[in-house]
C-alpha atoms as a PDB file:
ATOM      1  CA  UNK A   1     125.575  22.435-176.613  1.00  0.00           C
ATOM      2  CA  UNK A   2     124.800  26.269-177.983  1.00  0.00           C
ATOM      3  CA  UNK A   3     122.953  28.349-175.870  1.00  0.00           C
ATOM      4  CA  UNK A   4     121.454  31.316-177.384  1.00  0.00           C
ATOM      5  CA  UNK A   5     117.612  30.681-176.409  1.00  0.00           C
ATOM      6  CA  UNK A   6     115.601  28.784-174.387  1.00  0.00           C
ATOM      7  CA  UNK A   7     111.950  28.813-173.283  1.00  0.00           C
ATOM      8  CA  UNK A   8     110.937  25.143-171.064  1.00  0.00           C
ATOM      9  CA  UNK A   9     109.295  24.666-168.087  1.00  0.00           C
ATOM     10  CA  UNK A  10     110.756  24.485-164.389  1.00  0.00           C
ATOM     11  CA  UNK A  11     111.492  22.026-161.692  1.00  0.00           C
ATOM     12  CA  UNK A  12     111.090  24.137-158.736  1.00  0.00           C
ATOM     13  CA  UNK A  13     113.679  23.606-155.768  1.00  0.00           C
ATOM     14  CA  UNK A  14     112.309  26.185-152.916  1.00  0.00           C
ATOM     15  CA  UNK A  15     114.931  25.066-150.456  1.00  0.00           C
ATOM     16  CA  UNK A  16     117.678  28.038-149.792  1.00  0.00           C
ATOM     17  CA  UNK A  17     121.312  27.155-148.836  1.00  0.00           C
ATOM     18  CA  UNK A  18     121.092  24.238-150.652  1.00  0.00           C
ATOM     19  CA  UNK A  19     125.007  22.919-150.597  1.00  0.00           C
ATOM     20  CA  UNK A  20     127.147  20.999-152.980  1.00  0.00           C
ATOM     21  CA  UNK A  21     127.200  17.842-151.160  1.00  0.00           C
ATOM     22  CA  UNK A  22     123.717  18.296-151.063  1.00  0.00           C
ATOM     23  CA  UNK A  23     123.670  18.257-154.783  1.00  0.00           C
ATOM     24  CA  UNK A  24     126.077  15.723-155.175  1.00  0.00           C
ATOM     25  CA  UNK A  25     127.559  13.608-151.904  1.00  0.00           C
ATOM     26  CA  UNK A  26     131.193  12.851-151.465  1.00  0.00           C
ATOM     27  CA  UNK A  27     130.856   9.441-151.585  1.00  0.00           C
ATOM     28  CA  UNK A  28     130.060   9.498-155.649  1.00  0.00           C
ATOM     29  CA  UNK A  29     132.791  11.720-156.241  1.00  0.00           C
ATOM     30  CA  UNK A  30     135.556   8.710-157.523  1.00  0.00           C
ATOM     31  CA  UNK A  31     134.626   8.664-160.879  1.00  0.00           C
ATOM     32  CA  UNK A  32     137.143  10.571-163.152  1.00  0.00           C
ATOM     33  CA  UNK A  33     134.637  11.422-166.270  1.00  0.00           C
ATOM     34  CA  UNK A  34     131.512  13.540-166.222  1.00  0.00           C
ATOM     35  CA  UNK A  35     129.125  10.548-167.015  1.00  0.00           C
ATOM     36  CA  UNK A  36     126.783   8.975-164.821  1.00  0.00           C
ATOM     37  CA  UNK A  37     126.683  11.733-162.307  1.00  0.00           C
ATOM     38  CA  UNK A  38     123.125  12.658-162.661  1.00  0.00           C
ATOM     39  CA  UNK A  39     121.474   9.451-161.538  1.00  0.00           C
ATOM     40  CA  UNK A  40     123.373  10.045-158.274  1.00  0.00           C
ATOM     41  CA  UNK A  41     121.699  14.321-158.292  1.00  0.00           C
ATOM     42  CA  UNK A  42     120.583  15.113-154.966  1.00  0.00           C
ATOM     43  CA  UNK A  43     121.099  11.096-154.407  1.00  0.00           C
ATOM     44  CA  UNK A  44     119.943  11.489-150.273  1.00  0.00           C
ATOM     45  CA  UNK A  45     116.747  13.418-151.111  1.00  0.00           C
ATOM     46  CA  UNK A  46     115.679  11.537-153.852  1.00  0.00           C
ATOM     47  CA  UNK A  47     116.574   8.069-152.227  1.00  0.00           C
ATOM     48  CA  UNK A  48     115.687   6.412-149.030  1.00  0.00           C
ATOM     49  CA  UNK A  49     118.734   4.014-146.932  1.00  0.00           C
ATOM     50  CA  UNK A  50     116.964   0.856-148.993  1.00  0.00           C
ATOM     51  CA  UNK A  51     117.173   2.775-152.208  1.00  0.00           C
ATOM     52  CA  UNK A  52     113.649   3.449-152.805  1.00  0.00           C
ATOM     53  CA  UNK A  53     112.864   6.788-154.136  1.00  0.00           C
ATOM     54  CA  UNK A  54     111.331   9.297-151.991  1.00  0.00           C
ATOM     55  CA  UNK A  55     107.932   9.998-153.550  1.00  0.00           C
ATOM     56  CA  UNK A  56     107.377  13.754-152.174  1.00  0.00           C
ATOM     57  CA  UNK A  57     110.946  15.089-153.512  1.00  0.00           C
ATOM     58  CA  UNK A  58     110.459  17.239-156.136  1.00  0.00           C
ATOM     59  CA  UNK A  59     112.633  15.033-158.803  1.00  0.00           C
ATOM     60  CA  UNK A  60     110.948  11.924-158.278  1.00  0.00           C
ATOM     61  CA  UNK A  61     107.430  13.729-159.348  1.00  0.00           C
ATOM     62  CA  UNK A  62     105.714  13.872-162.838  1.00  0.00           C
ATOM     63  CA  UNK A  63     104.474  16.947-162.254  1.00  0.00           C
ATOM     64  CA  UNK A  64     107.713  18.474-163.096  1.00  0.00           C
ATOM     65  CA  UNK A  65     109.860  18.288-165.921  1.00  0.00           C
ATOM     66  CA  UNK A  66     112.468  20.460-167.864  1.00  0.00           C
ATOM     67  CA  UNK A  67     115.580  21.961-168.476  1.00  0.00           C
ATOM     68  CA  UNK A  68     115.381  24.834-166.000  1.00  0.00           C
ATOM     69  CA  UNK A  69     115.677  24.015-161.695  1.00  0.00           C
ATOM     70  CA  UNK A  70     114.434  26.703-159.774  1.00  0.00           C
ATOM     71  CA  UNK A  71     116.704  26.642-156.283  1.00  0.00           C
ATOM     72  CA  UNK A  72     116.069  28.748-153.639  1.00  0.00           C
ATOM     73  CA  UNK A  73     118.667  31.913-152.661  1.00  0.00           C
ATOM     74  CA  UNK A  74     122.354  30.710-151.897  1.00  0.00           C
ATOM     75  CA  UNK A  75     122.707  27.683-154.130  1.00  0.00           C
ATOM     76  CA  UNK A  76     125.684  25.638-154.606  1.00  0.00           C
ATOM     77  CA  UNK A  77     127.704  27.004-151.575  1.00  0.00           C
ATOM     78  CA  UNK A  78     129.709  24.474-149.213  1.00  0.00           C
ATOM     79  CA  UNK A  79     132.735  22.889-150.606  1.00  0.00           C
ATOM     80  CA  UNK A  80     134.105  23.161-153.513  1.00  0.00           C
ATOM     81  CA  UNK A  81     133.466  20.453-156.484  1.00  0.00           C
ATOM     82  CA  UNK A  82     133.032  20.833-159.738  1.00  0.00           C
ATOM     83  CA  UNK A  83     131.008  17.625-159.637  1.00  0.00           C
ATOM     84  CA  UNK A  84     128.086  19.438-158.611  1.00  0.00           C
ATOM     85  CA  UNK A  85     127.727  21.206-161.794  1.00  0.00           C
ATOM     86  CA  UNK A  86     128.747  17.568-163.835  1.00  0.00           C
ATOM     87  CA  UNK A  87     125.363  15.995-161.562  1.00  0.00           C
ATOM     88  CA  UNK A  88     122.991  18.867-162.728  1.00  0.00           C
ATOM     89  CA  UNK A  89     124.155  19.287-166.190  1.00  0.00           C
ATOM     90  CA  UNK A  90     124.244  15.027-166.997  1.00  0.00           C
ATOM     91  CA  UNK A  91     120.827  15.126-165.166  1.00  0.00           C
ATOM     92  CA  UNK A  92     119.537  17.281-168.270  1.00  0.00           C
ATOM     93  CA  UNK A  93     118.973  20.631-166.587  1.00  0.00           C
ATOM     94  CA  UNK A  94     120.597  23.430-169.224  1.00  0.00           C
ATOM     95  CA  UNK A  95     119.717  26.591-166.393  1.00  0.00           C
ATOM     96  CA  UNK A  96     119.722  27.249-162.723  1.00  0.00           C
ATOM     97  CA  UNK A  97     117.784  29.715-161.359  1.00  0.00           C
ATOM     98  CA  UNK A  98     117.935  31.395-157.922  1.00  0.00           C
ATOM     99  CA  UNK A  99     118.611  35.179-156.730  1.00  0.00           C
ATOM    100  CA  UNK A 100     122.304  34.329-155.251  1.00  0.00           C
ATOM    101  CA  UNK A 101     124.733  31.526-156.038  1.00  0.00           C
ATOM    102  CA  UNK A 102     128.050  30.778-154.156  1.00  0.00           C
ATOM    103  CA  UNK A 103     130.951  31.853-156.586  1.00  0.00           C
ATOM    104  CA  UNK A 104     133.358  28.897-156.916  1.00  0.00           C
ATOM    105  CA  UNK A 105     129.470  26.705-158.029  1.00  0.00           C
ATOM    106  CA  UNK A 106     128.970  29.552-160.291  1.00  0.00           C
ATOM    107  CA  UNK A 107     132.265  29.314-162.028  1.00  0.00           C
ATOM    108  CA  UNK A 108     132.030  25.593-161.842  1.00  0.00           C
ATOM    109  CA  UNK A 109     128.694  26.023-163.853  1.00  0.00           C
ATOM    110  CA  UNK A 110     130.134  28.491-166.520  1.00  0.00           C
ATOM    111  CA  UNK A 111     133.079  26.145-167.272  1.00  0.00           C
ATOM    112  CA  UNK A 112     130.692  23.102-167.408  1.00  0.00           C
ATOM    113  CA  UNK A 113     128.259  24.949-170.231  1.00  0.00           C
ATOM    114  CA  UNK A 114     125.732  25.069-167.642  1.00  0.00           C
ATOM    115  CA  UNK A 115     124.212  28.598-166.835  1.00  0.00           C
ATOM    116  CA  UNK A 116     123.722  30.429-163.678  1.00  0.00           C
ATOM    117  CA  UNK A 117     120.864  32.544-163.925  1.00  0.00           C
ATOM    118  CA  UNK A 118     120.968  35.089-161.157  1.00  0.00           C
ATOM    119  CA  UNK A 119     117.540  36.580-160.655  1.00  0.00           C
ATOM    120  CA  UNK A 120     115.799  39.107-158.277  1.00  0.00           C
ATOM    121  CA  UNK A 121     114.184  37.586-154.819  1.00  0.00           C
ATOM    122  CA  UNK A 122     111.017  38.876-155.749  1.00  0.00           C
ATOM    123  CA  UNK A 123     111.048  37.589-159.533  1.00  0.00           C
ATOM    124  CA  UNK A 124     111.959  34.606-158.061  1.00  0.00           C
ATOM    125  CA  UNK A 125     109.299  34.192-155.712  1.00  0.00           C
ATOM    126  CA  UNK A 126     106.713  35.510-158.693  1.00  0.00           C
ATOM    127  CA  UNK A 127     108.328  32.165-160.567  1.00  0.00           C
ATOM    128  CA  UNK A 128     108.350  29.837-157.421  1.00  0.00           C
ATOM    129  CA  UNK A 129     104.150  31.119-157.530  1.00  0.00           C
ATOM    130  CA  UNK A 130     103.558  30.535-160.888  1.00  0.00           C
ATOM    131  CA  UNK A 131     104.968  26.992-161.087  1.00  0.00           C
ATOM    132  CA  UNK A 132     103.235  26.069-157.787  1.00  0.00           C
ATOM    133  CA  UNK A 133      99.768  27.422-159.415  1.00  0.00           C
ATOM    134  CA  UNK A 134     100.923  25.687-163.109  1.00  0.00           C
ATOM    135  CA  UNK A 135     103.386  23.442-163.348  1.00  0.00           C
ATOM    136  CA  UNK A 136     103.300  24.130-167.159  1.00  0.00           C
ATOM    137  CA  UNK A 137     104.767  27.305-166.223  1.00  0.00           C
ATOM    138  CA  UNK A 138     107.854  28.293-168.552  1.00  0.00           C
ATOM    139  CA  UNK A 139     110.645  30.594-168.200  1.00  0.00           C
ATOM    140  CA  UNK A 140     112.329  31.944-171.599  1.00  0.00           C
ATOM    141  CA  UNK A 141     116.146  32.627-171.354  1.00  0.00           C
ATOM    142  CA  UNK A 142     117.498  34.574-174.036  1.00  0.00           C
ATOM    143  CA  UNK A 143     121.148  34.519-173.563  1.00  0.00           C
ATOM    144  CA  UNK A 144     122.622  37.403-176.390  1.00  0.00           C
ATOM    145  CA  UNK A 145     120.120  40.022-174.352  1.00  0.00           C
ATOM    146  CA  UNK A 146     120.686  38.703-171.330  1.00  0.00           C
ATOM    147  CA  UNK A 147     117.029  38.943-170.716  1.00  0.00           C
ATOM    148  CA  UNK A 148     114.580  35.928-169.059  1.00  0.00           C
ATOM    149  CA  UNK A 149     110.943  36.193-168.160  1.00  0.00           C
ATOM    150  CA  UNK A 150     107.687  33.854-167.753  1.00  0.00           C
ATOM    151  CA  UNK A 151     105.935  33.251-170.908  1.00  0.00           C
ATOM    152  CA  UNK A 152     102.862  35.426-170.652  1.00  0.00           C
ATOM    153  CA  UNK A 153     104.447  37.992-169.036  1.00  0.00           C
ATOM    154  CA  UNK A 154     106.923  39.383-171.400  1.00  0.00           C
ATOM    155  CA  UNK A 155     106.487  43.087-169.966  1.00  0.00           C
ATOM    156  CA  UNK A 156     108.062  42.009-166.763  1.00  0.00           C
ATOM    157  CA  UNK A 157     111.708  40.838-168.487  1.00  0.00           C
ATOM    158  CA  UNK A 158     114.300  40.695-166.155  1.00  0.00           C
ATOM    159  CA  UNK A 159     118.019  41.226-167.068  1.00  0.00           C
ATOM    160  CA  UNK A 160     121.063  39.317-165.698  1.00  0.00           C
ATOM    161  CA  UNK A 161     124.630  39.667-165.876  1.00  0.00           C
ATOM    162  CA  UNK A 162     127.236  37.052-167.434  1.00  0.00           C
ATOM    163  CA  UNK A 163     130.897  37.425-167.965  1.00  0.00           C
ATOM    164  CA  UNK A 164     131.336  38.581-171.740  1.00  0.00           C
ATOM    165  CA  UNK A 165     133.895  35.432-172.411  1.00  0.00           C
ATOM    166  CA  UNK A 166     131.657  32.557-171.095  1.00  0.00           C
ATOM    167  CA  UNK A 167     128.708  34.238-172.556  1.00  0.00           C
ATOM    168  CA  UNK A 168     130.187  33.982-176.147  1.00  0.00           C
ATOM    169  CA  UNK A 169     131.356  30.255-174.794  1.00  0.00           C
ATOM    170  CA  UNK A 170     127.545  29.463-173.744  1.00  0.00           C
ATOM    171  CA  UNK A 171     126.418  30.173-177.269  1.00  0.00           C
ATOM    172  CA  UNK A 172     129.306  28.618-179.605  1.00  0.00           C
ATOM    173  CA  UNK A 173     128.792  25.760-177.401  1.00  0.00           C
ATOM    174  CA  UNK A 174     132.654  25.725-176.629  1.00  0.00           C
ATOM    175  CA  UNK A 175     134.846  24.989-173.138  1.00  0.00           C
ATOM    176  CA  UNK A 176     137.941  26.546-173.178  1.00  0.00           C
ATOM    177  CA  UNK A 177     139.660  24.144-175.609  1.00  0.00           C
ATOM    178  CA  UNK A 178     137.299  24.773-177.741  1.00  0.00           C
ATOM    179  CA  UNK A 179     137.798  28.660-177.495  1.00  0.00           C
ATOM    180  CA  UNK A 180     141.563  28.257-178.121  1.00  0.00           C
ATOM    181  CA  UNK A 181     140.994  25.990-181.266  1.00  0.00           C
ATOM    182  CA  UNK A 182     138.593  28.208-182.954  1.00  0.00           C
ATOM    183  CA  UNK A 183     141.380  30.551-182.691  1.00  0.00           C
ATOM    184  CA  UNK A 184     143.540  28.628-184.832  1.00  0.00           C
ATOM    185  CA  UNK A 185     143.589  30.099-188.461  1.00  0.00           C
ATOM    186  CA  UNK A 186     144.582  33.408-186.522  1.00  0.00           C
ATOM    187  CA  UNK A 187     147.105  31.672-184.003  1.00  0.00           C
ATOM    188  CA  UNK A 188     149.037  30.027-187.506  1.00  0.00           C
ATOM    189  CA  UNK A 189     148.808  33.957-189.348  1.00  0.00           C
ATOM    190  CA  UNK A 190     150.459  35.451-186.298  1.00  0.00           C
ATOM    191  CA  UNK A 191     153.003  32.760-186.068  1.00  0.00           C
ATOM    192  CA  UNK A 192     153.770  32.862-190.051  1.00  0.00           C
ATOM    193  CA  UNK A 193     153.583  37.214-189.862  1.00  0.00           C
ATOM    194  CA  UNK A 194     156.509  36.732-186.293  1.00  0.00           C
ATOM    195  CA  UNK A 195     158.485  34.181-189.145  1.00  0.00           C
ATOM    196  CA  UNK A 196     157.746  36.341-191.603  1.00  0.00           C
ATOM    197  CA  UNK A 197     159.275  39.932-189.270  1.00  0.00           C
ATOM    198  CA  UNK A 198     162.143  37.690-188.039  1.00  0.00           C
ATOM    199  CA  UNK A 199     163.624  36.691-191.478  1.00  0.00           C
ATOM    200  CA  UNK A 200     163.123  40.151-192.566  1.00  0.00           C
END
């Protein structure tokens, strides 16, 4: 999916060091293909031992819907699994927001066309607020500025920072396959141009 903009509302997470199996236990981590893994997102906080969901967590709430989780500082550290990033992204979420992210889940994320939105603690908190006052609350991501900010409050923008390659791969929509075979037509001219030199 191309990522350039987006503006949706926020399923707010205000739990810090939240870990990957947190996010995504061992114990659903046979499966070999990306499918499926969201209905088993945060599976011990969202389900009781019979099953049942848990109303109070966050997820299993009306209240809150969209594309952006809000998580609280430290997210996705732990072990490493790239599953965590296959549960949030098949769950629907597009964006997670916190102020600090463990580095192998935030190059998990990148790879997995899901984006990392580091944030400040305090613009964080002023999001954490305003979804706890509104729950219609929306953050807008634009992704070629590298700017976000809550709609209403565009003179408080805050800027992020994202790797120049998987920025360019978060708004083709491409993994790195994908990179590699847009690069084709220019892969086949340098191979015919090295045929070409060598013959000569």
């Amino acid at each position: 999916m191309k990522m350039k903009y987006i503006k949706s509302t926020c399923v707010p997470l205000n739990i810090e060091n939240v870990d990957t199996d947190q996010i995504i236990p061992a114990r659903f981590l046979k499966a070999t293909t990306k499918d499926g893994f969201g209905d088993n997102l945060f599976r011990d906080w969202r389900y009781d031992k019979q099953d049942q969901p848990i109303a109070d967590f966050v997820l299993n709430q009306d209240t809150y819907k969209g594309e952006v989780l809000v998580a609280g500082k430290n997210f996705g550290c732990g072990s490493s699994r790239e599953h965590a990033a296959w549960s949030i992204d098949d769950y629907g979420f597009k964006i997670v927001v916190s102020s600090f992210f463990a580095d192998i889940f935030k190059g998990n994320a990148l790879n997995n066309g899901l984006l990392p939105l580091v944030v400040s603690e305090e613009f964080l908190a002023e999001l954490f607020a305003d979804i706890e006052a509104d729950p219609s609350t929306s953050l807008e991501v634009d992704l070629e500025t590298q700017t976000t900010w809550i709609s209403g409050k565009e003179d408080n923008k805050q800027s992020f920072e994202i790797d120049d390659y998987k920025k360019m791969c978060l708004i083709n929509g491409y993994d790195d396959i994908d990179y590699i075979l847009s690069l084709k037509d220019k892969i086949s001219e340098y191979e015919q141009n090295r045929v070409y030199a060598f013959n000569c």
